[in-house]
PDB file of N, CA and C in Angstrom:
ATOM      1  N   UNK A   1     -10.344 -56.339  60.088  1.00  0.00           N
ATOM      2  CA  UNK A   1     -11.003 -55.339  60.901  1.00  0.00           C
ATOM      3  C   UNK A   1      -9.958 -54.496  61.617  1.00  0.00           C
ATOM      4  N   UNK A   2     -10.166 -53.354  61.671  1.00  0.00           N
ATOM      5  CA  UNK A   2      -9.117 -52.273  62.243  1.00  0.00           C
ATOM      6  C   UNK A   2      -9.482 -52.463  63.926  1.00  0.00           C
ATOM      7  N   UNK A   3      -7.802 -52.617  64.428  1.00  0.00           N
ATOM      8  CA  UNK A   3      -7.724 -52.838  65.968  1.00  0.00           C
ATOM      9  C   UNK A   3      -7.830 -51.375  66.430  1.00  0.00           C
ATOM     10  N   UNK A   4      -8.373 -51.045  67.835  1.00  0.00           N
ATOM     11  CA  UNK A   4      -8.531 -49.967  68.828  1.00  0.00           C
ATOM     12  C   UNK A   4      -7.969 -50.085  70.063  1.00  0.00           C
ATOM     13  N   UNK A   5      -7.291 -49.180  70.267  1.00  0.00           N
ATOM     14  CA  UNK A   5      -6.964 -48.909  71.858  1.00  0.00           C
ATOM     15  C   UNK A   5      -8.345 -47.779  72.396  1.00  0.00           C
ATOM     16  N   UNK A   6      -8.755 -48.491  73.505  1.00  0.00           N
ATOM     17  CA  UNK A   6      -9.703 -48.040  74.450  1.00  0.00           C
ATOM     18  C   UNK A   6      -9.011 -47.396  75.292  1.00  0.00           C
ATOM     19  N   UNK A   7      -9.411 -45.980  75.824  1.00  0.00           N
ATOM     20  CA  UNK A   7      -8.263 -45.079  77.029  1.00  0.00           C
ATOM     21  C   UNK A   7      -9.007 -44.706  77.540  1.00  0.00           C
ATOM     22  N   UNK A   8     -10.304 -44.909  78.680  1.00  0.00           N
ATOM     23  CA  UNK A   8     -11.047 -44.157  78.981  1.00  0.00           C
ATOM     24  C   UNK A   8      -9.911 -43.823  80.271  1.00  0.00           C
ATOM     25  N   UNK A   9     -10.188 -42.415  80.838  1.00  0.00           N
ATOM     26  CA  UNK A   9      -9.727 -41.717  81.778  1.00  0.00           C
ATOM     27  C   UNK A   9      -9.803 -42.449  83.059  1.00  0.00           C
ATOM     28  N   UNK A  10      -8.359 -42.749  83.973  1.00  0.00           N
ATOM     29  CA  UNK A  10      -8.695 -43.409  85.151  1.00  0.00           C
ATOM     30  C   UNK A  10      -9.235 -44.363  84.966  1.00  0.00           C
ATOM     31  N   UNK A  11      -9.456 -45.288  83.789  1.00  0.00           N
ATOM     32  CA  UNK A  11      -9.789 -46.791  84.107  1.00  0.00           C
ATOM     33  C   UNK A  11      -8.653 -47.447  83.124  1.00  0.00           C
ATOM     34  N   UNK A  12      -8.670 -49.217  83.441  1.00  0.00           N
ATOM     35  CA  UNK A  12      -7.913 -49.462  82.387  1.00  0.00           C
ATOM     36  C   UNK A  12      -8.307 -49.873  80.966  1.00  0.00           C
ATOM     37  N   UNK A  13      -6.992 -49.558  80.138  1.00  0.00           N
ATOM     38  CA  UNK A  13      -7.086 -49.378  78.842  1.00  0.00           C
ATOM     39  C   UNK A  13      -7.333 -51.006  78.350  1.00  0.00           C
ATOM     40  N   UNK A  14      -7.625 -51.202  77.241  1.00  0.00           N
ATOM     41  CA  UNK A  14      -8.055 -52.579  76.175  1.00  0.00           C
ATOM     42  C   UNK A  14      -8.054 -52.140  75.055  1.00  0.00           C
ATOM     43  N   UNK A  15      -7.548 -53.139  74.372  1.00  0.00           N
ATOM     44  CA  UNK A  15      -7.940 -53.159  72.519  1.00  0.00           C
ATOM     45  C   UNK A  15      -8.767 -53.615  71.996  1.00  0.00           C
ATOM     46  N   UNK A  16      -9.579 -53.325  71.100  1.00  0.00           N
ATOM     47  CA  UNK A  16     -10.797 -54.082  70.627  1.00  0.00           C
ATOM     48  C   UNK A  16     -10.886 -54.196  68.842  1.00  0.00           C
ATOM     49  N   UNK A  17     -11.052 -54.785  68.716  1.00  0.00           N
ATOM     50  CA  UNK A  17     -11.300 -54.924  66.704  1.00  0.00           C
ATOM     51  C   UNK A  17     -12.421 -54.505  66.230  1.00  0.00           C
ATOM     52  N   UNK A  18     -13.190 -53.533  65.716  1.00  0.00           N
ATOM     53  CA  UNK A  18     -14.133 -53.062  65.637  1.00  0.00           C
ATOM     54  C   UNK A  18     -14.112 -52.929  63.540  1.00  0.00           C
ATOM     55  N   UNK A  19     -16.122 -53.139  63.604  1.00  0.00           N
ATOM     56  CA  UNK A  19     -15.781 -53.118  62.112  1.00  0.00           C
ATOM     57  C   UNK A  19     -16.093 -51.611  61.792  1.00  0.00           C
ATOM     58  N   UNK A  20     -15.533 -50.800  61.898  1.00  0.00           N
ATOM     59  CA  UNK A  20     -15.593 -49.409  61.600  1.00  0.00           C
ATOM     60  C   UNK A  20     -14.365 -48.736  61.123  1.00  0.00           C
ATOM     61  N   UNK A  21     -14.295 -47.719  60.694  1.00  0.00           N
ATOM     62  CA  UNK A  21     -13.050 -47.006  60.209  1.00  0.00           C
ATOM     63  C   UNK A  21     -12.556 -45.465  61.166  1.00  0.00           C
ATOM     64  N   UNK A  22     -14.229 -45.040  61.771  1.00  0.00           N
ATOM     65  CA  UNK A  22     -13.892 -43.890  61.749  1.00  0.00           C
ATOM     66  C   UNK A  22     -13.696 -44.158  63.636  1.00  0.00           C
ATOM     67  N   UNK A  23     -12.608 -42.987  64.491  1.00  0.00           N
ATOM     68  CA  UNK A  23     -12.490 -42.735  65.576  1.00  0.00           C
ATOM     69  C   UNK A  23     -13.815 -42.910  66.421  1.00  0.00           C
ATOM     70  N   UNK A  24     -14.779 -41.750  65.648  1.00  0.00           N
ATOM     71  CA  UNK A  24     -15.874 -41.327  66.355  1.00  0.00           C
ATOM     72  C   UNK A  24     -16.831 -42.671  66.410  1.00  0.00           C
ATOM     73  N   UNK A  25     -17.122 -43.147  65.403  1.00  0.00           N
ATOM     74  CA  UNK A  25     -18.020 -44.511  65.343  1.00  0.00           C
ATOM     75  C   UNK A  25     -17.216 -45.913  66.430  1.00  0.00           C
ATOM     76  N   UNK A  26     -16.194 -45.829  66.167  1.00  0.00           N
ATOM     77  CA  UNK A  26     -15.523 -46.828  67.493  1.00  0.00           C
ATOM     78  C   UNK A  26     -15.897 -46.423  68.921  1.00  0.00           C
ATOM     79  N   UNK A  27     -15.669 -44.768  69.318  1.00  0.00           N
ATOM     80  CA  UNK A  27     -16.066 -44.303  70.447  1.00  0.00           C
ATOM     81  C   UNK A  27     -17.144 -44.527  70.368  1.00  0.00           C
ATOM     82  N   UNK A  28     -18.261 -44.277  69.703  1.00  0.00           N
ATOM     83  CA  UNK A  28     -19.918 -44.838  69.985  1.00  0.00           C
ATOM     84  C   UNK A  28     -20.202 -46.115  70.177  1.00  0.00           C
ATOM     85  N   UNK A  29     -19.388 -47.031  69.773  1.00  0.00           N
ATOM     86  CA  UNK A  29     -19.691 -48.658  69.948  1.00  0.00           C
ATOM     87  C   UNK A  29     -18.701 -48.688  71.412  1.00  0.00           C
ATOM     88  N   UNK A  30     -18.444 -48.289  72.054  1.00  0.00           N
ATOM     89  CA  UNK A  30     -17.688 -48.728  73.172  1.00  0.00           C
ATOM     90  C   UNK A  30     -18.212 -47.612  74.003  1.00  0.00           C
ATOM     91  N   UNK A  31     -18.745 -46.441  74.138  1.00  0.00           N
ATOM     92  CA  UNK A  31     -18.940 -45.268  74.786  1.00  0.00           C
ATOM     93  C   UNK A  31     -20.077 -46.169  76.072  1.00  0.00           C
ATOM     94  N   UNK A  32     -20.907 -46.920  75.680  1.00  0.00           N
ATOM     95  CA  UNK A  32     -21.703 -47.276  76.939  1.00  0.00           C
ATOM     96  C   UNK A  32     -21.450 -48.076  78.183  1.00  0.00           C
ATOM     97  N   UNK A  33     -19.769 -48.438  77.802  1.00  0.00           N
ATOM     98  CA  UNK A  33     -19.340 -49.119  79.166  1.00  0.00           C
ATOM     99  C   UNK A  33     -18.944 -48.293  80.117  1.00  0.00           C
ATOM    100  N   UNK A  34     -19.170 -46.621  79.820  1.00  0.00           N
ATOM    101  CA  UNK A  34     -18.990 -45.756  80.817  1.00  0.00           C
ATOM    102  C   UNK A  34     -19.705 -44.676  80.872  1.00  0.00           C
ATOM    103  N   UNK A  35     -19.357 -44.102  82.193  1.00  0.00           N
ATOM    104  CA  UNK A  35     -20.204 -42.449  82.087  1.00  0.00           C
ATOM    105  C   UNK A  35     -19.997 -41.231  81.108  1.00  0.00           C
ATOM    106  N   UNK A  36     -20.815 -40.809  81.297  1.00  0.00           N
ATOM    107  CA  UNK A  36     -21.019 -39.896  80.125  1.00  0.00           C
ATOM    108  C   UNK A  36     -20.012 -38.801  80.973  1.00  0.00           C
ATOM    109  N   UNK A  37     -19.319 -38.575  81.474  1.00  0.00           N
ATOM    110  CA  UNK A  37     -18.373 -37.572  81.712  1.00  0.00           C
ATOM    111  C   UNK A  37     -17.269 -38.202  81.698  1.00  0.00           C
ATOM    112  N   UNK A  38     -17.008 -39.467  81.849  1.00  0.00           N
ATOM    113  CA  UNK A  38     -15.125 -39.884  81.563  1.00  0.00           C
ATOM    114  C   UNK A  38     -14.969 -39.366  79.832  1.00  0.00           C
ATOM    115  N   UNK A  39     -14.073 -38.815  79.988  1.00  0.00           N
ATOM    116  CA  UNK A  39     -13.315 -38.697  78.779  1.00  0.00           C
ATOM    117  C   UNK A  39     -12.687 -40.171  78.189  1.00  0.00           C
ATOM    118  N   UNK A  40     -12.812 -40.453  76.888  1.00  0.00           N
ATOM    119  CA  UNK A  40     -12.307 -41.792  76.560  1.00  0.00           C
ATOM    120  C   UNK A  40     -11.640 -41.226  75.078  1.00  0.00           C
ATOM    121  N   UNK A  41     -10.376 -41.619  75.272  1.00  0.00           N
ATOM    122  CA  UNK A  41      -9.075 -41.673  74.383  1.00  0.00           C
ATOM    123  C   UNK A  41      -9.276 -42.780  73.483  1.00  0.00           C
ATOM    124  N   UNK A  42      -9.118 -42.659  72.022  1.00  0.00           N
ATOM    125  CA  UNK A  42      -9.808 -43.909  71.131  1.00  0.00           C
ATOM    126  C   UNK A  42      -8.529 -43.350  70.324  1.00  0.00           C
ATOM    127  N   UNK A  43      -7.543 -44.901  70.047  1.00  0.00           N
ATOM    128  CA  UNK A  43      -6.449 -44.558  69.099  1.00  0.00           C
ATOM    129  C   UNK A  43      -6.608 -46.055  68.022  1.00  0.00           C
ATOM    130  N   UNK A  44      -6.131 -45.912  67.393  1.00  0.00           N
ATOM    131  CA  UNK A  44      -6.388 -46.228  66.250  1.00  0.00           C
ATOM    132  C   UNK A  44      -5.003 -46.824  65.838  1.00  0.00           C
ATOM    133  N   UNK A  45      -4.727 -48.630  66.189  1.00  0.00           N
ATOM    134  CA  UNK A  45      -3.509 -48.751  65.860  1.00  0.00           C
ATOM    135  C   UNK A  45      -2.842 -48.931  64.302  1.00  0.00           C
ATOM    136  N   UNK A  46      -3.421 -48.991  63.782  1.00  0.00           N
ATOM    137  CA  UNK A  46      -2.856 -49.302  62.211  1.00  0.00           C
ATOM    138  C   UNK A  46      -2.402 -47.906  61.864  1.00  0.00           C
ATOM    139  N   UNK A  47      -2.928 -46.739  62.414  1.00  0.00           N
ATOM    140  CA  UNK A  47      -2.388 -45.428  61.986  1.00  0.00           C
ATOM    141  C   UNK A  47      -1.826 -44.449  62.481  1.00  0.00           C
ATOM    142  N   UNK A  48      -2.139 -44.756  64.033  1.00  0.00           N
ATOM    143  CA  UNK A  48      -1.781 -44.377  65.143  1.00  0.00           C
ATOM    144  C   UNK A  48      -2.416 -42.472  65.280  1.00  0.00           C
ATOM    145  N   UNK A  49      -3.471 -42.815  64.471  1.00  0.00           N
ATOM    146  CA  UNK A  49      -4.471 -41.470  64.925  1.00  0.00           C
ATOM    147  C   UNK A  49      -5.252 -41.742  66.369  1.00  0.00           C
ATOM    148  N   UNK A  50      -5.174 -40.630  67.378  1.00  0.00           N
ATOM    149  CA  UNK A  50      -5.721 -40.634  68.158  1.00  0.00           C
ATOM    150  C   UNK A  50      -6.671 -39.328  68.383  1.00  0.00           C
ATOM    151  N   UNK A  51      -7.729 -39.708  68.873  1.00  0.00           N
ATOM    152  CA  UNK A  51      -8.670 -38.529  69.407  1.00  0.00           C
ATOM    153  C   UNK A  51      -9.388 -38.718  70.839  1.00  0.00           C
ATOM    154  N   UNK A  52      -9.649 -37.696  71.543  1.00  0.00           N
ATOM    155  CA  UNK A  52     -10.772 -37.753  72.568  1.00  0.00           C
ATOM    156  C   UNK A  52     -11.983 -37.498  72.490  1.00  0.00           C
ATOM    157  N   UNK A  53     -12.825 -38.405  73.202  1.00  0.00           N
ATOM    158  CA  UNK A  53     -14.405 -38.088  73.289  1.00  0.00           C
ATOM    159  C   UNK A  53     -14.927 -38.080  74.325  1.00  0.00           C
ATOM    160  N   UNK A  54     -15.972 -37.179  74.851  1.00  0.00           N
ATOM    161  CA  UNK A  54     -17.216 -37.433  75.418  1.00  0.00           C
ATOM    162  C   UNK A  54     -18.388 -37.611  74.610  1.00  0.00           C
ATOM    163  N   UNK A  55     -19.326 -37.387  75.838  1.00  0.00           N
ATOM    164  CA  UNK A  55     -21.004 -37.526  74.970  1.00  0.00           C
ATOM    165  C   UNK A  55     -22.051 -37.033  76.210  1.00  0.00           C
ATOM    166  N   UNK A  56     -22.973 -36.766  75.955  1.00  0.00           N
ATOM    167  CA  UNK A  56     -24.001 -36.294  76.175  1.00  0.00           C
ATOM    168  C   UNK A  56     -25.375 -36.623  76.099  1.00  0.00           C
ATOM    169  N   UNK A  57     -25.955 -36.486  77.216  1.00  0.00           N
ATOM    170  CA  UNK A  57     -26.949 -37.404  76.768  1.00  0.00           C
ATOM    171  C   UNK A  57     -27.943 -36.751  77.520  1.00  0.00           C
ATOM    172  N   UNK A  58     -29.737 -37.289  77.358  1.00  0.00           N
ATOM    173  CA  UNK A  58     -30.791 -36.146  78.014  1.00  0.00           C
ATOM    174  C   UNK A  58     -31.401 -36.398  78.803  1.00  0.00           C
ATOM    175  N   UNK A  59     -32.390 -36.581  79.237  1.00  0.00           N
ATOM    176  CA  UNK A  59     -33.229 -37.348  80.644  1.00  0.00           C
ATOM    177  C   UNK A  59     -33.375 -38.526  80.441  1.00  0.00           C
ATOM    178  N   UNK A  60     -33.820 -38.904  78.864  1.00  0.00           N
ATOM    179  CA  UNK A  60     -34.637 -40.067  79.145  1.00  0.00           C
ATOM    180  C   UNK A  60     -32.813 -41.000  78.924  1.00  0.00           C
ATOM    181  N   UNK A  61     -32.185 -41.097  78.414  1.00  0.00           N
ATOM    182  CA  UNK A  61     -30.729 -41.186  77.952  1.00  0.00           C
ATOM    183  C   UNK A  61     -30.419 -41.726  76.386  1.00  0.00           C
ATOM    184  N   UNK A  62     -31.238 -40.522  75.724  1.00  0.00           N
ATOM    185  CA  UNK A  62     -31.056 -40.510  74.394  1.00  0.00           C
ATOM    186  C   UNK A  62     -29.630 -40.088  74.306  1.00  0.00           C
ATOM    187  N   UNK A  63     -28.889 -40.155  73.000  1.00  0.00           N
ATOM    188  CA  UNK A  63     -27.318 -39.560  73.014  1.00  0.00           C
ATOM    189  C   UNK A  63     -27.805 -38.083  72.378  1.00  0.00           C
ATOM    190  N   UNK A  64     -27.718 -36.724  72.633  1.00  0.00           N
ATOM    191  CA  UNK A  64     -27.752 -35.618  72.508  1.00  0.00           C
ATOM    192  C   UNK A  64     -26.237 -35.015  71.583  1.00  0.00           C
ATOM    193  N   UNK A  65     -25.265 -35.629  71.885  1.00  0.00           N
ATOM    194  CA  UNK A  65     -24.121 -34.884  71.176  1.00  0.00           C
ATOM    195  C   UNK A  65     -22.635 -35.944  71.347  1.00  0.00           C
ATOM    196  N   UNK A  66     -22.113 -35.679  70.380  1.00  0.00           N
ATOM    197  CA  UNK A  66     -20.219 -36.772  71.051  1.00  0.00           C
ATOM    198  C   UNK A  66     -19.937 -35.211  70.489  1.00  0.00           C
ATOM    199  N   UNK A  67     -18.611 -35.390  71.830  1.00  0.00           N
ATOM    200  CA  UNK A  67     -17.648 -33.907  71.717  1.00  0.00           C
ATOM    201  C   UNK A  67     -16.653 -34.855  71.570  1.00  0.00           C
ATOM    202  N   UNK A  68     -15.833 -33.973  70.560  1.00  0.00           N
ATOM    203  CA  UNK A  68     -14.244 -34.079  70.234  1.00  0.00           C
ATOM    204  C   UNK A  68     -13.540 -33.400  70.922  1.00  0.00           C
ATOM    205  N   UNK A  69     -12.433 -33.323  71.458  1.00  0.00           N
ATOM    206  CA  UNK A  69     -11.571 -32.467  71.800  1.00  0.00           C
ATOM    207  C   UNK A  69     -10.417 -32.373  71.228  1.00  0.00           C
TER     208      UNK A  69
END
């Protein structure tokens, strides 16, 4: 299983083993241990691709959108 560095903004970072491949699908399996406005840094150690995400979400707190930056 491919290891993850967790970076959410201003909190601390962790690694996690997730069975996924892609950035964005790791950020969705970990995105609910925070608010929907921290930015969270998801790197990817076997390749050392990194990206940022938010997300979005609507009244009732359906997920509405993940932004990349």
């Amino acid at each position: 299983m491919p290891k993850y560095t967790i970076m959410p903004y201003g909190c601390k970072w962790y690694s996690v083993e997730l069975p996924v491949k892609e950035l964005r699908l790791a950020f969705s399996m970990e995105a609910h241990n925070f608010s929907t406005l921290t930015p969270i840094a998801v790197r990817n150690e076997e390749t050392k691709e990194i990206k940022i995400f938010t997300r979005e979400l609507d009244e009732n707190g359906n997920l509405l959108q993940v932004k990349e930056y």
